[in-house]
C-alpha atoms as a PDB file:
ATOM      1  CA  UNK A   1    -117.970 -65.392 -48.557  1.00  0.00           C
ATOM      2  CA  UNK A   2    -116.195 -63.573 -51.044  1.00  0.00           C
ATOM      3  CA  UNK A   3    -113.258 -65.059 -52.910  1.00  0.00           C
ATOM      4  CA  UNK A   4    -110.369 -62.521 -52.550  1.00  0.00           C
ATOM      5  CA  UNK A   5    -107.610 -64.235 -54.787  1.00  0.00           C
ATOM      6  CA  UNK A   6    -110.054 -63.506 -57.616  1.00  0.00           C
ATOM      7  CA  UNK A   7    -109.372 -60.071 -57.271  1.00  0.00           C
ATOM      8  CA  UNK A   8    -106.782 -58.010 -59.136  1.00  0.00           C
ATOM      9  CA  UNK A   9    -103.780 -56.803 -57.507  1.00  0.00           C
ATOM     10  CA  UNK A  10    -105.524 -53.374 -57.616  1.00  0.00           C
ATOM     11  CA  UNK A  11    -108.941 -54.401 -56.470  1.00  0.00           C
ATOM     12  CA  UNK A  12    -106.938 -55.780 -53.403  1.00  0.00           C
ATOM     13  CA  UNK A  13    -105.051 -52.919 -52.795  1.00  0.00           C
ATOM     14  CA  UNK A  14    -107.779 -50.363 -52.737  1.00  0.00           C
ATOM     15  CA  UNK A  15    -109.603 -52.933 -50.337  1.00  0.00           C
ATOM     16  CA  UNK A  16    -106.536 -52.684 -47.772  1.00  0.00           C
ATOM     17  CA  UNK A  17    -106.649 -49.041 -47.930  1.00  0.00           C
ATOM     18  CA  UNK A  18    -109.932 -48.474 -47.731  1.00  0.00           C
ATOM     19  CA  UNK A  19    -110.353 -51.223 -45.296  1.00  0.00           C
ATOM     20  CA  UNK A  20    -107.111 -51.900 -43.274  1.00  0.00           C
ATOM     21  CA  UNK A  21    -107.381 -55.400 -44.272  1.00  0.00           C
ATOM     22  CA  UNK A  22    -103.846 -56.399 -43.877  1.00  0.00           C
ATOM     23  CA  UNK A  23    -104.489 -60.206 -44.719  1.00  0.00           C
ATOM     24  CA  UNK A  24    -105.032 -59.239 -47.665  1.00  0.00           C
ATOM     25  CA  UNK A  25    -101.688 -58.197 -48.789  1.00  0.00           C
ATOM     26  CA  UNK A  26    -100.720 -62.249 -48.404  1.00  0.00           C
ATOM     27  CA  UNK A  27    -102.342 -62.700 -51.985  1.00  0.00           C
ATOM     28  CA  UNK A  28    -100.145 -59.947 -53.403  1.00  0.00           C
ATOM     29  CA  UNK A  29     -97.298 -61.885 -51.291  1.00  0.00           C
ATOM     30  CA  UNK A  30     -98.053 -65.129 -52.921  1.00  0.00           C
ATOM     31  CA  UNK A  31     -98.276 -63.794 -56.480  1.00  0.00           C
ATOM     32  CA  UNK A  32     -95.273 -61.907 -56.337  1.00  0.00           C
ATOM     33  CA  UNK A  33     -92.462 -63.097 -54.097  1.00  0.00           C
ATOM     34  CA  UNK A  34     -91.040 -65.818 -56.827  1.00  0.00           C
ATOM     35  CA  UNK A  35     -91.253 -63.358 -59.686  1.00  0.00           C
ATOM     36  CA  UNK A  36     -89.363 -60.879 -57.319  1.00  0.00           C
ATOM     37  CA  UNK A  37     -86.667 -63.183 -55.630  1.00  0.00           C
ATOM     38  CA  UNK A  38     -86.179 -64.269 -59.303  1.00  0.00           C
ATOM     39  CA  UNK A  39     -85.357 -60.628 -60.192  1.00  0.00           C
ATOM     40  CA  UNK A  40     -83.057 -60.091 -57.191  1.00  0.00           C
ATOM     41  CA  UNK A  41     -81.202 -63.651 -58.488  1.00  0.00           C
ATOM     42  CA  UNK A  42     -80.716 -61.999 -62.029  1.00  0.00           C
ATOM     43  CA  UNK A  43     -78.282 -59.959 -60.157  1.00  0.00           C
ATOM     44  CA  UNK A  44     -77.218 -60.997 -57.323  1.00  0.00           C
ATOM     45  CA  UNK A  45     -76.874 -65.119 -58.280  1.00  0.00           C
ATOM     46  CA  UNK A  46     -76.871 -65.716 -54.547  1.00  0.00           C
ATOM     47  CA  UNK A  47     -80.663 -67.469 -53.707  1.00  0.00           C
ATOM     48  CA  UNK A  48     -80.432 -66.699 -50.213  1.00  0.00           C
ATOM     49  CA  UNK A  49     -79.644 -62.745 -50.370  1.00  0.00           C
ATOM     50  CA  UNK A  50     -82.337 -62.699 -53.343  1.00  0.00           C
ATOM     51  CA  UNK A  51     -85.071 -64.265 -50.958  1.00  0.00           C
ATOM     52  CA  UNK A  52     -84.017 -61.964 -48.311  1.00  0.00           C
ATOM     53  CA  UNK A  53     -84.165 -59.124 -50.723  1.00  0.00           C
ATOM     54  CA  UNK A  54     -87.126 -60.255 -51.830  1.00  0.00           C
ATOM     55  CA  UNK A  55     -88.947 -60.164 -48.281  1.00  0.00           C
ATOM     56  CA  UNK A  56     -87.329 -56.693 -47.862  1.00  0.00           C
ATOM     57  CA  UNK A  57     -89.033 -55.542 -51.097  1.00  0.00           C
ATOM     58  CA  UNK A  58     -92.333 -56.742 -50.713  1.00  0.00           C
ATOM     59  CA  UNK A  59     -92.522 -55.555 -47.011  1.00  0.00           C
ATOM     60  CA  UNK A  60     -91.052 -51.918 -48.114  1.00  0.00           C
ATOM     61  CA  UNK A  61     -94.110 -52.250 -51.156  1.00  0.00           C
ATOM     62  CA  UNK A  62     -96.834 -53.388 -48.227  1.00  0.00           C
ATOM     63  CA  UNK A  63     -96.130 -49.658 -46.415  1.00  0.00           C
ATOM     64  CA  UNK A  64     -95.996 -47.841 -49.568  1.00  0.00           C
ATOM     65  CA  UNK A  65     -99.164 -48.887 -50.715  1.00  0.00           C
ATOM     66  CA  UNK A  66    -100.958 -45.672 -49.613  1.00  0.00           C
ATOM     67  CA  UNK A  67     -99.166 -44.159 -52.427  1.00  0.00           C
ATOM     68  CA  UNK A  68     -99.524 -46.535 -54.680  1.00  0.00           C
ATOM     69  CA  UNK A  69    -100.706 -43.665 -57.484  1.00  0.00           C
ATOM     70  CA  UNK A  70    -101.575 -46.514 -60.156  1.00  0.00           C
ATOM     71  CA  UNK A  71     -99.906 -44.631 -62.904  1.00  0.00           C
ATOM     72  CA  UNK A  72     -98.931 -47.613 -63.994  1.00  0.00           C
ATOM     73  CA  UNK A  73    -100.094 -51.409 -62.790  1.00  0.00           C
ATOM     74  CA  UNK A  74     -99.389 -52.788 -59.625  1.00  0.00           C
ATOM     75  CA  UNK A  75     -96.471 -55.943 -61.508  1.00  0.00           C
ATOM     76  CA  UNK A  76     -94.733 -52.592 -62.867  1.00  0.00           C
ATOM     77  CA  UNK A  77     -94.329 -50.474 -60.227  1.00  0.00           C
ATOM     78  CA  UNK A  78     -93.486 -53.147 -58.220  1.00  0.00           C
ATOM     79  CA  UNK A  79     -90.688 -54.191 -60.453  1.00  0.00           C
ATOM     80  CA  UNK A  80     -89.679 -50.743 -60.785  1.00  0.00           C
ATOM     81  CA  UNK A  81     -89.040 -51.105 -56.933  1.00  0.00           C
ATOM     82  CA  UNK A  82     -86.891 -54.363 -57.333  1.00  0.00           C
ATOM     83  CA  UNK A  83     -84.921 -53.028 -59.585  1.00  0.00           C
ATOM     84  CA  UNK A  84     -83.741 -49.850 -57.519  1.00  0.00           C
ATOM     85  CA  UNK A  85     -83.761 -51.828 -54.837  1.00  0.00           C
ATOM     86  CA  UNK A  86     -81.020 -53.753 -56.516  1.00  0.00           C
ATOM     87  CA  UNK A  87     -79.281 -51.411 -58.212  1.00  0.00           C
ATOM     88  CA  UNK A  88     -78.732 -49.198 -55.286  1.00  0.00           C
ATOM     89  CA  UNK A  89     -77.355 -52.419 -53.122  1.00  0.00           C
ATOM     90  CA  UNK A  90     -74.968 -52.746 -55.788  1.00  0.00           C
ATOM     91  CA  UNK A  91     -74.005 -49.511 -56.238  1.00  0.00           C
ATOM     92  CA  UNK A  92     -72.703 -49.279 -52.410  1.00  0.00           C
ATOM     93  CA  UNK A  93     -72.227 -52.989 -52.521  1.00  0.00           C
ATOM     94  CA  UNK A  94     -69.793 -52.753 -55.578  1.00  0.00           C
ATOM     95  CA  UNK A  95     -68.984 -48.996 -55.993  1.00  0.00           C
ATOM     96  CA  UNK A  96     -70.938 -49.118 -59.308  1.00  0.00           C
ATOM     97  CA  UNK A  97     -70.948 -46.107 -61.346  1.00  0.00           C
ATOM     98  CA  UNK A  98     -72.327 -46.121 -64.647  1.00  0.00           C
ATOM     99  CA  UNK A  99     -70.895 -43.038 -66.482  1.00  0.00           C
ATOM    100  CA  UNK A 100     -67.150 -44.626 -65.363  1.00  0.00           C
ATOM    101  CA  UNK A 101     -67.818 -48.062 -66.041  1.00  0.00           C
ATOM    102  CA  UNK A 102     -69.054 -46.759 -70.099  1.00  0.00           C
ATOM    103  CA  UNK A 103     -66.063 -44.871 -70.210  1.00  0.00           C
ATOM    104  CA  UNK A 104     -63.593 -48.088 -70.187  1.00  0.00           C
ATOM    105  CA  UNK A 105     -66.476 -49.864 -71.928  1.00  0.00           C
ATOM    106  CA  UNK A 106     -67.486 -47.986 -74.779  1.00  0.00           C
ATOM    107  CA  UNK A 107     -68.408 -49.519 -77.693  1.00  0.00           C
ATOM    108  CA  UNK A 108     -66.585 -48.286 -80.960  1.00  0.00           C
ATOM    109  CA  UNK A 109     -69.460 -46.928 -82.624  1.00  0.00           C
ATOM    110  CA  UNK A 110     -73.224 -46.743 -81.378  1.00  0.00           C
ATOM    111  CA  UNK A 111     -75.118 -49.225 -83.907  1.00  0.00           C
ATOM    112  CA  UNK A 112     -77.898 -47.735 -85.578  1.00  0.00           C
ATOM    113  CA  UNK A 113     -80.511 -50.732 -84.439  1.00  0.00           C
ATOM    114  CA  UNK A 114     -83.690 -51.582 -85.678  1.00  0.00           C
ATOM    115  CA  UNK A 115     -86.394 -53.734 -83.607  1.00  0.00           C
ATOM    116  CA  UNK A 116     -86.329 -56.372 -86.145  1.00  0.00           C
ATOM    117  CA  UNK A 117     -82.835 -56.590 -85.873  1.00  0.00           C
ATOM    118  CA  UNK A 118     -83.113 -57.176 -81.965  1.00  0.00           C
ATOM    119  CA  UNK A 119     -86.146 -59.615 -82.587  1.00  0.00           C
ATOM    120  CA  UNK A 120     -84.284 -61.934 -84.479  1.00  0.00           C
ATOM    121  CA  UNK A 121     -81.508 -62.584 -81.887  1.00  0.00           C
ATOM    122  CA  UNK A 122     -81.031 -66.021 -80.055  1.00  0.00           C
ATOM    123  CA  UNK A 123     -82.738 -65.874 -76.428  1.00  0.00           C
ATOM    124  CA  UNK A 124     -79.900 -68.210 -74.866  1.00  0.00           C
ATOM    125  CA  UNK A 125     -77.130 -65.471 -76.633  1.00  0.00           C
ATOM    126  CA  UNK A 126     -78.957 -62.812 -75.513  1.00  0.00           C
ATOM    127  CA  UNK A 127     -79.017 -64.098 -71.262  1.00  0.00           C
ATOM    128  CA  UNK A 128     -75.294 -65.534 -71.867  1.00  0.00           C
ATOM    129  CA  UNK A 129     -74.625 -61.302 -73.089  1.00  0.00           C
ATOM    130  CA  UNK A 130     -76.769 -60.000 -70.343  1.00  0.00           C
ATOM    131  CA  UNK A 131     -74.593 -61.497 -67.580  1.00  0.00           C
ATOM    132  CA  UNK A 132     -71.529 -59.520 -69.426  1.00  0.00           C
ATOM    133  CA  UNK A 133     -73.159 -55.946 -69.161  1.00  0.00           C
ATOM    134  CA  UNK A 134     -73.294 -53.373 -66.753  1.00  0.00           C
ATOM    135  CA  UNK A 135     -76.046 -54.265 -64.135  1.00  0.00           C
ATOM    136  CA  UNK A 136     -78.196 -50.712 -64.635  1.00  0.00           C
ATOM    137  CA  UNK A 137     -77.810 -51.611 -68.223  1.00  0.00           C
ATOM    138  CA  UNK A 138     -79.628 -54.967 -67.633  1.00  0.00           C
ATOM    139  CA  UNK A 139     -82.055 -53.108 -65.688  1.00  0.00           C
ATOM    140  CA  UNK A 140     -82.988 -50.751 -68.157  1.00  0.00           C
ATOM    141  CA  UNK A 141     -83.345 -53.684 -70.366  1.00  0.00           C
ATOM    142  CA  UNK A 142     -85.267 -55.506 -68.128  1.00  0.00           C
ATOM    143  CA  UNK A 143     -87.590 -52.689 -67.138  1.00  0.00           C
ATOM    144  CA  UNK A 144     -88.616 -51.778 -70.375  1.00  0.00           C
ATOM    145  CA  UNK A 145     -89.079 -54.980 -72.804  1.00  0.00           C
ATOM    146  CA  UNK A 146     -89.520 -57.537 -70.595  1.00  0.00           C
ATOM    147  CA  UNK A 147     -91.495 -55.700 -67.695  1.00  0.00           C
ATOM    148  CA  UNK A 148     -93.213 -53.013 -70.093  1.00  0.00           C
ATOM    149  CA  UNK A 149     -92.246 -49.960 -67.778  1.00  0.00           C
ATOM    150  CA  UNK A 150     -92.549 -46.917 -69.263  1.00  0.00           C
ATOM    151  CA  UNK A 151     -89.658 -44.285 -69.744  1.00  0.00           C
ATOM    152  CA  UNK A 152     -90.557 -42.421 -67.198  1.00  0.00           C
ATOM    153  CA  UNK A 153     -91.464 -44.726 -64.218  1.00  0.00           C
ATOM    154  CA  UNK A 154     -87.789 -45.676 -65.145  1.00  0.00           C
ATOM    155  CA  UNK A 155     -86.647 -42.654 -64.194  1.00  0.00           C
ATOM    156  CA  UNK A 156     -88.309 -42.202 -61.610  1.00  0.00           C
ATOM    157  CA  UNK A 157     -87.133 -45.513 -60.296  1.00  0.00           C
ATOM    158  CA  UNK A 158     -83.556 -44.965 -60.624  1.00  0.00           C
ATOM    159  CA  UNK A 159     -83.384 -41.006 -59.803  1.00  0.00           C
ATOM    160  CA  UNK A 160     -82.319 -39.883 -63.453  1.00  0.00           C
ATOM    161  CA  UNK A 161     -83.713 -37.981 -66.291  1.00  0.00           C
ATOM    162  CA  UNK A 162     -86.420 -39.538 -68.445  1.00  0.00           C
ATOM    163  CA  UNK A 163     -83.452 -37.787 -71.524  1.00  0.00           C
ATOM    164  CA  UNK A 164     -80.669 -40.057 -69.561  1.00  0.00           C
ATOM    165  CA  UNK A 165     -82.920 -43.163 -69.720  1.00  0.00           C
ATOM    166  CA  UNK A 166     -83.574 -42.892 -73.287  1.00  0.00           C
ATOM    167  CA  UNK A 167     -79.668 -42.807 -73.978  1.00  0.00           C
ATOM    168  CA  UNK A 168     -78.752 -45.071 -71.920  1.00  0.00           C
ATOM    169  CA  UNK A 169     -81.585 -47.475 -73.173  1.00  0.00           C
ATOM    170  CA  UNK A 170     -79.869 -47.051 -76.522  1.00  0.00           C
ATOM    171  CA  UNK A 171     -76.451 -47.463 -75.495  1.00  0.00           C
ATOM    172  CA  UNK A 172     -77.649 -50.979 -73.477  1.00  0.00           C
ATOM    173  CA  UNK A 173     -79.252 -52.013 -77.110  1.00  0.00           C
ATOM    174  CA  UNK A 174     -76.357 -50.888 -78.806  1.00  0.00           C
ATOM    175  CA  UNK A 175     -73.664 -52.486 -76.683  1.00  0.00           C
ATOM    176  CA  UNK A 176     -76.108 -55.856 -76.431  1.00  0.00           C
ATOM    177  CA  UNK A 177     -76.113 -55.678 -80.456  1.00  0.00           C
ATOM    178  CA  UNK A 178     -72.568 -55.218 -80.398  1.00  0.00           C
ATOM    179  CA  UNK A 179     -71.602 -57.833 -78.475  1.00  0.00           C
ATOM    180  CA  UNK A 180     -73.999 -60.439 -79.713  1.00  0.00           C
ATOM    181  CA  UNK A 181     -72.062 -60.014 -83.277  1.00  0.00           C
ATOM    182  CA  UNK A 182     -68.817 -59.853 -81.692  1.00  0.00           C
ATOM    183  CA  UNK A 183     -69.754 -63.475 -80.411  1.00  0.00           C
ATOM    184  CA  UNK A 184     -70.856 -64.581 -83.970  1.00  0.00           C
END
């Protein structure tokens, strides 16, 4: 009897496809739900609305998976789906609107940043800043250094230009930079 939980997340998923093995998707449950409910927490910091929005996620993933195109793997385009997930709750949840939330939130300058100026910031000053920026900010953030989504999967994700999420990806750095120093 075969192992399945051996099995990458995309060996699995072409085997529910091509089989209509629906069990299956309980590995891809199991491996993901914490990582996703942890997600959901990073903006929401309510447990039990990120384990419900968690469950919603992962089921909305499970009927999607015919068109799964594996662009990208399985972990990102999953977390691409968190995140808009997420960001779209709060934007009807909250009213958020990026392009007037920058306005009164501009920084003075944009700060011409180098990687190995962003490397060599403190982790712990860098979460306390994250909680102080604009959730799609943190998102962007998220979704490209610590989830390794590409620029345009990003876009895709949130419905903008791949030119509005290179902008705003350096506007997030910039005002993350800024604010780290204004902290110092």
């Amino acid at each position: 009897m075969m192992n399945f939980s051996q099995l990458s997340d995309e060996e699995i998923l072409e085997k529910i496809v091509a089989d209509g093995n629906d069990q299956l998707y309980g590995i891809i449950y199991q491996r993901y739900f914490h990582k996703v409910q942890s997600r959901c927490y990073t903006f929401l910091k309510n447990k039990e609305l990120a384990t419900e929005f968690a469950n919603d996620i992962l089921s909305k993933v499970y009927e999607k998976i015919p068109g799964f195109k594996k662009n990208a793997a399985f972990s990102s385009w999953l977390y691409s789906v968190t995140y808009h997930y997420v960001i779209d709750y709060l934007r009807k949840k909250k009213k958020l609107h990026y392009p007037s939330w920058n306005e009164k939130n501009e920084i003075p300058e944009i700060i011409d940043e180098s990687d190995s100026e962003v490397e060599d910031l403190s982790y712990d000053k860098l979460l306390t800043i994250f909680e102080k920026i604009h959730p799609e900010e943190k998102a962007l953030l998220l979704m490209k250094y610590q989830d390794g989504i590409s620029i345009k999967e990003i876009a895709r994700s949130l419905a903008i230009s791949e030119d509005a999420v290179k902008m705003r990806l350096k506007r997030a750095r910039s005002r993350v930079i800024y604010l780290y120093y204004q902290d110092s």
